[in-house]
Every structure is written in C-alpha cells, then in structure tokens.
Protein backbone atom coordinates (compact mmCIF):
# COMPACT_ATOMS: atom_id res chain seq x y z
CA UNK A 1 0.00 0.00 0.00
CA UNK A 2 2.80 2.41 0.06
CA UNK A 3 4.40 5.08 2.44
CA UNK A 4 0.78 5.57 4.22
CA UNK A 5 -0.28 1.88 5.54
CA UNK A 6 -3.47 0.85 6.03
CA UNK A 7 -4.27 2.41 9.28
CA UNK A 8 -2.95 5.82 7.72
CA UNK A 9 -5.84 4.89 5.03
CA UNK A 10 -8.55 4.64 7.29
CA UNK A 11 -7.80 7.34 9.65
CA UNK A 12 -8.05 10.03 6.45
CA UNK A 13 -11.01 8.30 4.79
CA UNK A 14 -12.87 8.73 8.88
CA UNK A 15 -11.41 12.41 8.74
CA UNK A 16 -12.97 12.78 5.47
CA UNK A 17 -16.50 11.63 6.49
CA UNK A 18 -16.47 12.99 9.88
CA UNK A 19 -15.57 16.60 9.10
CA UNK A 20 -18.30 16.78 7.03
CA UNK A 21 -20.99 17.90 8.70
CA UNK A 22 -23.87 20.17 8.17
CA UNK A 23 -23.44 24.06 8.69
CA UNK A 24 -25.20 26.06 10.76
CA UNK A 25 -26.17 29.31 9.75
CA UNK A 26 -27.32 32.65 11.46
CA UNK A 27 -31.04 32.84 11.99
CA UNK A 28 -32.65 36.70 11.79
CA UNK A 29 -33.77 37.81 15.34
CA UNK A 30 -37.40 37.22 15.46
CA UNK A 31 -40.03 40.02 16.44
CA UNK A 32 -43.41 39.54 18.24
CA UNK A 33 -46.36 39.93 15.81
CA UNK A 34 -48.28 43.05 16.50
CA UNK A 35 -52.02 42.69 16.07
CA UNK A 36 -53.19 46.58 15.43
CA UNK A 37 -56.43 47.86 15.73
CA UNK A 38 -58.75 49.42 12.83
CA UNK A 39 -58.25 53.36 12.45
CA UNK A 40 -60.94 54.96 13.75
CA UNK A 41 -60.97 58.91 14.20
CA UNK A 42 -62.67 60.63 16.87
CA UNK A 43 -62.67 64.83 17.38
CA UNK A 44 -60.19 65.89 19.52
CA UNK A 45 -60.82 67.69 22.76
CA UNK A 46 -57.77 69.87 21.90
CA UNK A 47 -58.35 73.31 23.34
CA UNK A 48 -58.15 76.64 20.95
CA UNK A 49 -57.63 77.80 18.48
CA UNK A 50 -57.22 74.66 16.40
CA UNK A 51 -59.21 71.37 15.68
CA UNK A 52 -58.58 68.14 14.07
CA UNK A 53 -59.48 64.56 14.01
CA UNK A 54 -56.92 61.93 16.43
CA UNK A 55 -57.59 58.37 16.80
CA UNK A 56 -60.01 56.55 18.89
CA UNK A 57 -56.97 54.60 20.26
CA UNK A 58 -55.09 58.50 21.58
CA UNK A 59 -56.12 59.51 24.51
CA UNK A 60 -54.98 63.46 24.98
CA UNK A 61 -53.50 65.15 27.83
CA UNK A 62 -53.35 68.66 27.96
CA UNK A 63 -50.39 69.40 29.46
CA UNK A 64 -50.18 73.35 29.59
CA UNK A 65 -51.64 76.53 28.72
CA UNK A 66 -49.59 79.72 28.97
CA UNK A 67 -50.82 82.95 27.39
CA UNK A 68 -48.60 82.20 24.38
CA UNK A 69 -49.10 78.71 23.63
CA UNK A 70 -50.43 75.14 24.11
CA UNK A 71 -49.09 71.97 25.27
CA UNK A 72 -50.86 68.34 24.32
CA UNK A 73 -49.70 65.40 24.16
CA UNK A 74 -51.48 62.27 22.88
CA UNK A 75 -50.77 58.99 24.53
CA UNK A 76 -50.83 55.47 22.52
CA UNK A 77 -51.33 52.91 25.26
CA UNK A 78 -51.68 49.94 22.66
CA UNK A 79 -48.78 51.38 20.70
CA UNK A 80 -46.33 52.16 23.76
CA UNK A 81 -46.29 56.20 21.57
CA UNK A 82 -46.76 59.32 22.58
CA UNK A 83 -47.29 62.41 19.98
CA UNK A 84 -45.91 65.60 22.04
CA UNK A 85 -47.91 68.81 20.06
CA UNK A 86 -47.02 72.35 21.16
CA UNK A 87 -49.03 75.46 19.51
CA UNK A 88 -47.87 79.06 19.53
CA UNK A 89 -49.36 81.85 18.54
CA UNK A 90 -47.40 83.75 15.22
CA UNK A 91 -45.88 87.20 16.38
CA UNK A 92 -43.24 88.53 13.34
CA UNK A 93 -41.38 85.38 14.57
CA UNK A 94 -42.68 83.01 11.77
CA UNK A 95 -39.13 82.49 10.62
CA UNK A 96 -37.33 81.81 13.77
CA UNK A 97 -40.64 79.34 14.65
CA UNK A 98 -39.95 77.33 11.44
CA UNK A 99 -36.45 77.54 12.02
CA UNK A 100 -36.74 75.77 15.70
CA UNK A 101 -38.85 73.22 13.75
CA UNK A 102 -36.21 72.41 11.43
CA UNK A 103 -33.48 72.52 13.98
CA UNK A 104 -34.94 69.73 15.99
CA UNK A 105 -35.77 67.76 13.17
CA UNK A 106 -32.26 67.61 12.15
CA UNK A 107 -30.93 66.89 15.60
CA UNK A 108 -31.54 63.32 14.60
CA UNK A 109 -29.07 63.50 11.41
CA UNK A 110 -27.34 61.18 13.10
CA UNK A 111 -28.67 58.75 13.58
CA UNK A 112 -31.36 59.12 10.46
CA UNK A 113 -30.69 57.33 7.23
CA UNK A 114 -32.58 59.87 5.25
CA UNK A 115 -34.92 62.32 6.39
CA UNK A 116 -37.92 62.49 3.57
CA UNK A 117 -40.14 65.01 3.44
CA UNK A 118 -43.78 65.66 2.50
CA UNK A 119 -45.48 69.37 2.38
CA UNK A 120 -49.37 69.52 3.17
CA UNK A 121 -51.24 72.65 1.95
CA UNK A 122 -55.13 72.72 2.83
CA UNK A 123 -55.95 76.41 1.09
CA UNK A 124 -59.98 76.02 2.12
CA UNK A 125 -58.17 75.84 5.80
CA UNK A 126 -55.39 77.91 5.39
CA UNK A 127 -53.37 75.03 6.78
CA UNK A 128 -49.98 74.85 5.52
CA UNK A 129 -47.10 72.50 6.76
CA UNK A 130 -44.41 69.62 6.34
CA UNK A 131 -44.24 66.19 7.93
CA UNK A 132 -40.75 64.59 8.05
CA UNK A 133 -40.51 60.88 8.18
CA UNK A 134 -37.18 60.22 9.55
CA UNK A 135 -35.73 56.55 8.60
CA UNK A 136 -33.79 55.20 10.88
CA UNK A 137 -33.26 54.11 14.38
CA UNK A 138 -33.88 57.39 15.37
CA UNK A 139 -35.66 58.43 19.01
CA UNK A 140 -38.38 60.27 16.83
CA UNK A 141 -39.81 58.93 13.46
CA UNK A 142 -42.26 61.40 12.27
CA UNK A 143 -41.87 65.01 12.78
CA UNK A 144 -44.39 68.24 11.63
CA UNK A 145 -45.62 71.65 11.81
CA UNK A 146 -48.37 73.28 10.22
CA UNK A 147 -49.19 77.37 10.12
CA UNK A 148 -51.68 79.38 8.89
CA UNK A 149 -48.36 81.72 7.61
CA UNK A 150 -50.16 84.67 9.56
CA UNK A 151 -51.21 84.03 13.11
CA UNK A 152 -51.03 80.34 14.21
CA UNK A 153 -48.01 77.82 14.62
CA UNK A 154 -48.51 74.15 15.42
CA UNK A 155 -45.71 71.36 16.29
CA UNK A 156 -45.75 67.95 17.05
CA UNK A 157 -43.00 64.85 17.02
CA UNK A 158 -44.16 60.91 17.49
CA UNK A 159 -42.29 58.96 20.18
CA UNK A 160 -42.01 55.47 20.68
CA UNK A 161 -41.18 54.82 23.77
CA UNK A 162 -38.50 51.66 23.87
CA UNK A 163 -35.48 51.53 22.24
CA UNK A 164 -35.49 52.25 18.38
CA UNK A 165 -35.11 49.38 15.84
CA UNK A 166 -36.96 50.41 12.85
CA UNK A 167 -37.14 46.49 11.78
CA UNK A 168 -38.76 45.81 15.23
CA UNK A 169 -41.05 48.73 15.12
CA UNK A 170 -42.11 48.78 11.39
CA UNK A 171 -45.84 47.88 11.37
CA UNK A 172 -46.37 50.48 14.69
CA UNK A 173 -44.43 53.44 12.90
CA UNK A 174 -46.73 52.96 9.62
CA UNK A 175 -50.11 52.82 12.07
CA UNK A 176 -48.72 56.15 13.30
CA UNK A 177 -47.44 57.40 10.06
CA UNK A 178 -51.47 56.93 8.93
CA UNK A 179 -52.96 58.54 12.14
CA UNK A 180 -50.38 61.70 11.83
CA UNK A 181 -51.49 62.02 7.88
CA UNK A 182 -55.00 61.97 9.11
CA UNK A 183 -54.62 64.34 11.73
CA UNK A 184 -53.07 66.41 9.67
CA UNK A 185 -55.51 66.48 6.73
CA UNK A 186 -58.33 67.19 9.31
CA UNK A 187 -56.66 70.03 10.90
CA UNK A 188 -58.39 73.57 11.03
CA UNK A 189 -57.91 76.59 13.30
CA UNK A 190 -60.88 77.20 14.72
C-alpha cells in the first residue's frame, strides 16, 4: 500500500467523512407579531384655536396653557407612543418658529438614514405644513408643523417609547405614520 499503511488509510477516509458535517447558519432575530387595531378617528378635545381629528386609540392630555401657547400630548397605550404637540401663537417670529422646527428635526441627522419630506397645503383651511418621516433608528420617526403663515403655529414629534429598531417597530411606525397624515388632513384653526 505504500508510504501511508493501512491504518494511515482509514484514519483520512474517517477524517474525510467525519468533518463533514452540516453548517449552521445565522437565523434573523425574530419580532413579536403586533395585532393593530382598525383606524378609527374621533374629534379631539384639543383646546383653541385649532381642531382636528386623532384616533379613537389617543387619549390626549393637555399638558399646559400659557398665554402664548399650548401643550398636548397624545398617549398610545396599545402602541407604547406618545405624539408631544405644542401650539404658539405667530408674532413677526414666523421664521425663527420654522427655524426651531427644522433645527430639531435635524438633531436626529445622526442617527437618520434619510430624512424624507412631505409638504401639506389645505388652502380652504389655510393650513400649511411639512411632515418629516425620519428613517432610521432614530428616538423620533415622524416630525411636523403646520401654520396658517399669519397668526397660528402648530408642532408635534411621534415617540415610541423603547429603544429604536426600525425592523422591530415597522408595522407600529406605519399605524402612526397613517394617524399623523390623518390628523393632519383634518386640521383647522378654529
């Protein structure tokens, strides 16, 4: 048999057979399902000078009321959200309003992987605005405001309240992605 023997023989053909074994590869993390309701839209008890339809599933707080401006915030308890809205009244200071907006919208370039945006204008209303989706794990996926351009200034930013993963999160963010469009097609100072 040559230089390798017979033993030498059947110790490479049990190497041969025995390191071949089946691979194991990586499995995906898995994510609970999350069983949403219906959209259904109720009025919202929000106080002056604006209205517009939430969902049945919100339940508003009104936080504050100073003589310039509003506080709300609307509370998902199936959702584990919160949508903090602020409203101030429009003084000259349109500009440096927007220009907050903007600024904490792009606080999350970080950790956004693009920041889309999408401009409402209601003329009948006189409602004007933007909503910013921000991709990402970022701490707030959907940003707006909305003005009248003259006299009234509205803000709001979503907030899910865990730790972002946009793959975990997906099906809440477009439930609340629907409710903010709705709200904000619905929206009318009073």
């Amino acid at each position: 048999m040559g230089r390798f023997g017979w033993t030498n023989s059947i110790f490479l053909l049990m190497l041969t057979v025995c390191g071949c074994s089946s691979y194991t590869n990586p499995r995906p993390y898995g994510y609970f399902r999350i069983d949403l309701p219906e959209h259904t839209y109720v009025a919202s008890p929000a106080p002056e000078p604006f209205a517009f339809e939430i969902s049945a599933y919100a339940q508003p707080k009104h936080i504050a009321n100073s003589g310039e401006g509003e506080w709300l915030n609307l509370h998902y308890d199936i959702l584990n959200a919160d949508i903090h809205c602020s409203y101030m009244p429009v003084h000259g200071n349109l500009r440096e309003l927007t220009d907050d907006a903007m600024e904490f919208v792009y606080k999350h370039v970080s950790q956004a992987t693009a920041i889309p945006e999408r401009v409402f204008a209601n003329e009948n209303a006189r409602v004007y605005g933007v909503l910013f989706s921000l991709q990402g794990n970022t701490a707030s996926p959907f940003q707006f405001f909305l003005t009248d351009s003259t006299g009234h200034f509205f803000r709001a930013a979503a907030y899910c309240n865990c730790r972002p993963n946009t793959d975990s999160l997906q099906p809440v963010l477009q439930y609340l992605e629907q409710d903010i469009t709705h709200l904000i097609e619905t929206f009318e100072w009073k």
